[in-house]
N, C-alpha and C. Protein backbone atom coordinates (compact mmCIF):
# COMPACT_ATOMS: atom_id res chain seq x y z
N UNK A 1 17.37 -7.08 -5.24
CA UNK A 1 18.45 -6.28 -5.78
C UNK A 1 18.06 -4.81 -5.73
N UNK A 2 19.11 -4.06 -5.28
CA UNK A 2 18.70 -2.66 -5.43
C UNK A 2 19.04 -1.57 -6.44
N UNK A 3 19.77 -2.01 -7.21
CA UNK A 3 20.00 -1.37 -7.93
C UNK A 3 19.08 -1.44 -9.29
N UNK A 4 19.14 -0.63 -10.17
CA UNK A 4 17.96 -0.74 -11.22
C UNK A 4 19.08 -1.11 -12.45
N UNK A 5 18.62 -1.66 -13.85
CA UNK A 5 19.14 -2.12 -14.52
C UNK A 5 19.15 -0.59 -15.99
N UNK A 6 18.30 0.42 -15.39
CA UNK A 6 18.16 1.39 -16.64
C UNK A 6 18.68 2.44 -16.00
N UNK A 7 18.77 3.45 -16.90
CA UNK A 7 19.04 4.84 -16.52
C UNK A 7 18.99 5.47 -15.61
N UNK A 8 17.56 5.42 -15.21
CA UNK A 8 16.73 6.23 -14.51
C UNK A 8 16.86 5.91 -13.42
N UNK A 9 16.75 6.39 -12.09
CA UNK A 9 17.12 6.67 -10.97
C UNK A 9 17.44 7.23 -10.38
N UNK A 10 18.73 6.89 -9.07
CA UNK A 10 19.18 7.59 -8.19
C UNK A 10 20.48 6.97 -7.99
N UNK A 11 21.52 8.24 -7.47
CA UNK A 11 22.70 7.79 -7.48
C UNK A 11 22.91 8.71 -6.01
N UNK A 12 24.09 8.28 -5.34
CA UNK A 12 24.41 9.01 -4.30
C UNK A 12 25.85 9.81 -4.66
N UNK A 13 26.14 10.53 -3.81
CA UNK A 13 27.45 11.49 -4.05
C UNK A 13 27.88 11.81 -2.88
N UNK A 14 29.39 11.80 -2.73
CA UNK A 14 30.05 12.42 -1.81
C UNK A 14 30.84 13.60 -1.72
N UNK A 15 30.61 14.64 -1.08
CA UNK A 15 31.38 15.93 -1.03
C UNK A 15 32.83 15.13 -0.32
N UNK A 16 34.05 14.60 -0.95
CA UNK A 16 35.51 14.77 -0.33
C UNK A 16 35.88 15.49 -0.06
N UNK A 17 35.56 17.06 -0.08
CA UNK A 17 36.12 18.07 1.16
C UNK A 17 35.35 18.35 2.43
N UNK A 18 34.03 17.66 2.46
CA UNK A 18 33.83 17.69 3.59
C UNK A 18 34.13 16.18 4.67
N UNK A 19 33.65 15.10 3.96
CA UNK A 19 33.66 13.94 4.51
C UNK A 19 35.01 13.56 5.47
N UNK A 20 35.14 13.08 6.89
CA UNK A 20 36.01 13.20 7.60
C UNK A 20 36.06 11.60 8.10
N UNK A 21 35.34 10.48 7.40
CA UNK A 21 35.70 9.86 7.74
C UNK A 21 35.40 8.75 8.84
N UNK A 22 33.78 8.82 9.28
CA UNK A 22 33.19 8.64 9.95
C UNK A 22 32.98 6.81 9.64
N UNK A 23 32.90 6.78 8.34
CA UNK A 23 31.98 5.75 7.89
C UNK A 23 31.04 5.01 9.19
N UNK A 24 30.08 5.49 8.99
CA UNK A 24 28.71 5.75 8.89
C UNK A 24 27.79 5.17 7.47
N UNK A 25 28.44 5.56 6.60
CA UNK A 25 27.80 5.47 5.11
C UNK A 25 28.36 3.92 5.07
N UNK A 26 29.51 3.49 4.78
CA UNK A 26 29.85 2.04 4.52
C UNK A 26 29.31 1.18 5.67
N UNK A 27 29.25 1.62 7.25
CA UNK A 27 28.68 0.88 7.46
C UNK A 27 27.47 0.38 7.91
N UNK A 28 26.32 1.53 7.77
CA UNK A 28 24.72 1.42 7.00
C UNK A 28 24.32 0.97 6.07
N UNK A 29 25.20 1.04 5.14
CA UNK A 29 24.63 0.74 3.57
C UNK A 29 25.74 0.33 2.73
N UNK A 30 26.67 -0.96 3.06
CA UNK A 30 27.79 -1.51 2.60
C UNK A 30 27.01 -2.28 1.16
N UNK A 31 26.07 -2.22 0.64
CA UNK A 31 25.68 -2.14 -0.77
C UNK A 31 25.72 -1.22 -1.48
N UNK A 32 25.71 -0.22 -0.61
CA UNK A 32 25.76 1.46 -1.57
C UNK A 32 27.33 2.02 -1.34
N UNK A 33 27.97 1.32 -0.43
CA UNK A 33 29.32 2.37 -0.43
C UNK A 33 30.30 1.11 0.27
N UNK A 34 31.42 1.35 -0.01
CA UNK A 34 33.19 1.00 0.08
C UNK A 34 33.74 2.25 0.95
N UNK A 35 35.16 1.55 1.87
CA UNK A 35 35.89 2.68 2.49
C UNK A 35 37.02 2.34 1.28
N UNK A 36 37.97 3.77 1.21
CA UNK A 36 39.01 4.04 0.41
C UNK A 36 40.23 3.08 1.81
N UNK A 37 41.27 3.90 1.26
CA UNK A 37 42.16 3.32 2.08
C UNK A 37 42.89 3.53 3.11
N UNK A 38 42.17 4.68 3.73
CA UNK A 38 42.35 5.21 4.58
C UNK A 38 40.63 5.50 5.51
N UNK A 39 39.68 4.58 5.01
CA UNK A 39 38.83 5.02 5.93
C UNK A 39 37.50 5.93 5.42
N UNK A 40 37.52 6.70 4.20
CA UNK A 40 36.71 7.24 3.90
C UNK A 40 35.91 6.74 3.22
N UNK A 41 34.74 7.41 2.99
CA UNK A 41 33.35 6.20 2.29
C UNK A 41 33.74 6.44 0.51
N UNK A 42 33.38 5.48 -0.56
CA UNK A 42 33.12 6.01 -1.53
C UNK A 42 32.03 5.10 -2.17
N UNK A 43 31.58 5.88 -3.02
CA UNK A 43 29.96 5.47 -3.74
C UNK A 43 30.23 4.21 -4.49
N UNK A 44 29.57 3.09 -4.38
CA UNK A 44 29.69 2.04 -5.50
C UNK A 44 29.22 2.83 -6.51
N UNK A 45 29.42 2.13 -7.66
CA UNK A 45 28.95 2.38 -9.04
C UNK A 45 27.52 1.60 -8.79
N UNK A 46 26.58 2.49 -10.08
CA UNK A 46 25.28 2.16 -10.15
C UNK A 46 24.32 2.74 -9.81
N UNK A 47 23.30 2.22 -10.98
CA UNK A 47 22.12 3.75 -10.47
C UNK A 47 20.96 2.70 -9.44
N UNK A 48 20.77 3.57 -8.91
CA UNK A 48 19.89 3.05 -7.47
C UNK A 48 18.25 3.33 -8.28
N UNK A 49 17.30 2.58 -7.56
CA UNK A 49 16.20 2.25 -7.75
C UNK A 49 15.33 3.07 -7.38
N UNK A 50 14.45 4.24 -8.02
CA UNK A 50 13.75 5.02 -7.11
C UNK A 50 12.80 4.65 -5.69
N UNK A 51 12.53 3.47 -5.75
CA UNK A 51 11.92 2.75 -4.90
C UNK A 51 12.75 2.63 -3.74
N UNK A 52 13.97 2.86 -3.44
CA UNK A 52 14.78 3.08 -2.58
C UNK A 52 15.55 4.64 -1.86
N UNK A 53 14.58 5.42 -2.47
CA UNK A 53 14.72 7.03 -2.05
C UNK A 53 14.66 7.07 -0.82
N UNK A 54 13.58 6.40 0.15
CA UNK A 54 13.56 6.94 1.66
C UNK A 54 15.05 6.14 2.21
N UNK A 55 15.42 4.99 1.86
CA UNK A 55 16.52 4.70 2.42
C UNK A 55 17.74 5.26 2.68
N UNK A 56 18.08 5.98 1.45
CA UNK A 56 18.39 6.27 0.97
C UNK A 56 19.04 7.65 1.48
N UNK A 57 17.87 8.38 1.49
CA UNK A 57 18.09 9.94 2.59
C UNK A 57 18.08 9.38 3.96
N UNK A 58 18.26 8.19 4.53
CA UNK A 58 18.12 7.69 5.80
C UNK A 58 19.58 7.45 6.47
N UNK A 59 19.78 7.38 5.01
CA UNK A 59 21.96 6.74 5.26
C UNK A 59 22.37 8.54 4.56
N UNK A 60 22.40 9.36 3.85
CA UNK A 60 22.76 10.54 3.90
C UNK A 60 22.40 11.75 5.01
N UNK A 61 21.17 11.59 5.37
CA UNK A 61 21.26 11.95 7.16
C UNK A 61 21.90 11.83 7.92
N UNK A 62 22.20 10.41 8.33
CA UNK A 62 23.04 9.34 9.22
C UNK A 62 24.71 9.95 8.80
N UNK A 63 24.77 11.10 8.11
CA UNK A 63 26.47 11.49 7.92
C UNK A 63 26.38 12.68 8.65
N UNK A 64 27.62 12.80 9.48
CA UNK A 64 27.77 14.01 10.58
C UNK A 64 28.02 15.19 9.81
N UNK A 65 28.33 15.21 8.73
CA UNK A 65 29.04 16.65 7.91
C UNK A 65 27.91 16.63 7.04
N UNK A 66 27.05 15.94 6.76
CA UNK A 66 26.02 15.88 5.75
C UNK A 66 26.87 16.27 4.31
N UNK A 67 27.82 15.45 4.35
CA UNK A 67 28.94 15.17 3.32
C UNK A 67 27.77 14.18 1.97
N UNK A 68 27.15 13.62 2.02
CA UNK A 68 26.32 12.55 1.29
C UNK A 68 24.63 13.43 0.66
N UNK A 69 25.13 13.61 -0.50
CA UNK A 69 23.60 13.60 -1.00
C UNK A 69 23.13 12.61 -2.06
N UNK A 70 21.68 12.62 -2.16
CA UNK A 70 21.23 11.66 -3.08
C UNK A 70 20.59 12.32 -4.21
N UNK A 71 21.34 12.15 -5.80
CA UNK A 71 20.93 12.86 -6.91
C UNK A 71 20.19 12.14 -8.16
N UNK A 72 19.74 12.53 -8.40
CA UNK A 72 18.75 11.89 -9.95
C UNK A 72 20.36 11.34 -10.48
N UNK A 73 20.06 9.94 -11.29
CA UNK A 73 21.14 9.78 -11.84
C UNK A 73 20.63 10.46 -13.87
N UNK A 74 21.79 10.77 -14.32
CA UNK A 74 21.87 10.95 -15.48
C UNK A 74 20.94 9.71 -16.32
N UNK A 75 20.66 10.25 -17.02
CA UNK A 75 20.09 9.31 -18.20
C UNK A 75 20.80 9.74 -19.32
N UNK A 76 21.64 8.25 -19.47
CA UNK A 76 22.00 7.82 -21.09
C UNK A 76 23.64 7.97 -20.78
């Protein structure tokens, strides 16, 4: 499982004014992301596992607009 069960972690994010739609992101990492309904990627819910950081920037690379970053998730 990749996701972590606490706080702490990592979450990904999408800039929607840049993202055009590529999916790329949903379909690298269809555990980490859904297309809307027209095609665009969006973030599942859930904080990601730090142990999954290099992947991670592997599928936010992999975006042509570099629309996708990967952020500390909030704690609490």
């Amino acid at each position: 499982m990749t996701e972590s069960t606490t706080q702490n972690g990592l979450r990904f994010s999408i800039d929607t004014n840049v993202c055009s739609g590529h999916g790329r992101c949903y379909t690298l990492a269809p555990q980490w992301f859904d297309a809307d309904d027209v095609g665009y990627g969006e973030v599942k819910d859930g904080v990601i596992a730090e142990s999954e950081r290099a992947a991670m920037e592997d599928v936010a690379a992999a975006c042509p607009e570099g629309a996708i970053t990967v952020e500390e998730a909030a704690a609490g």
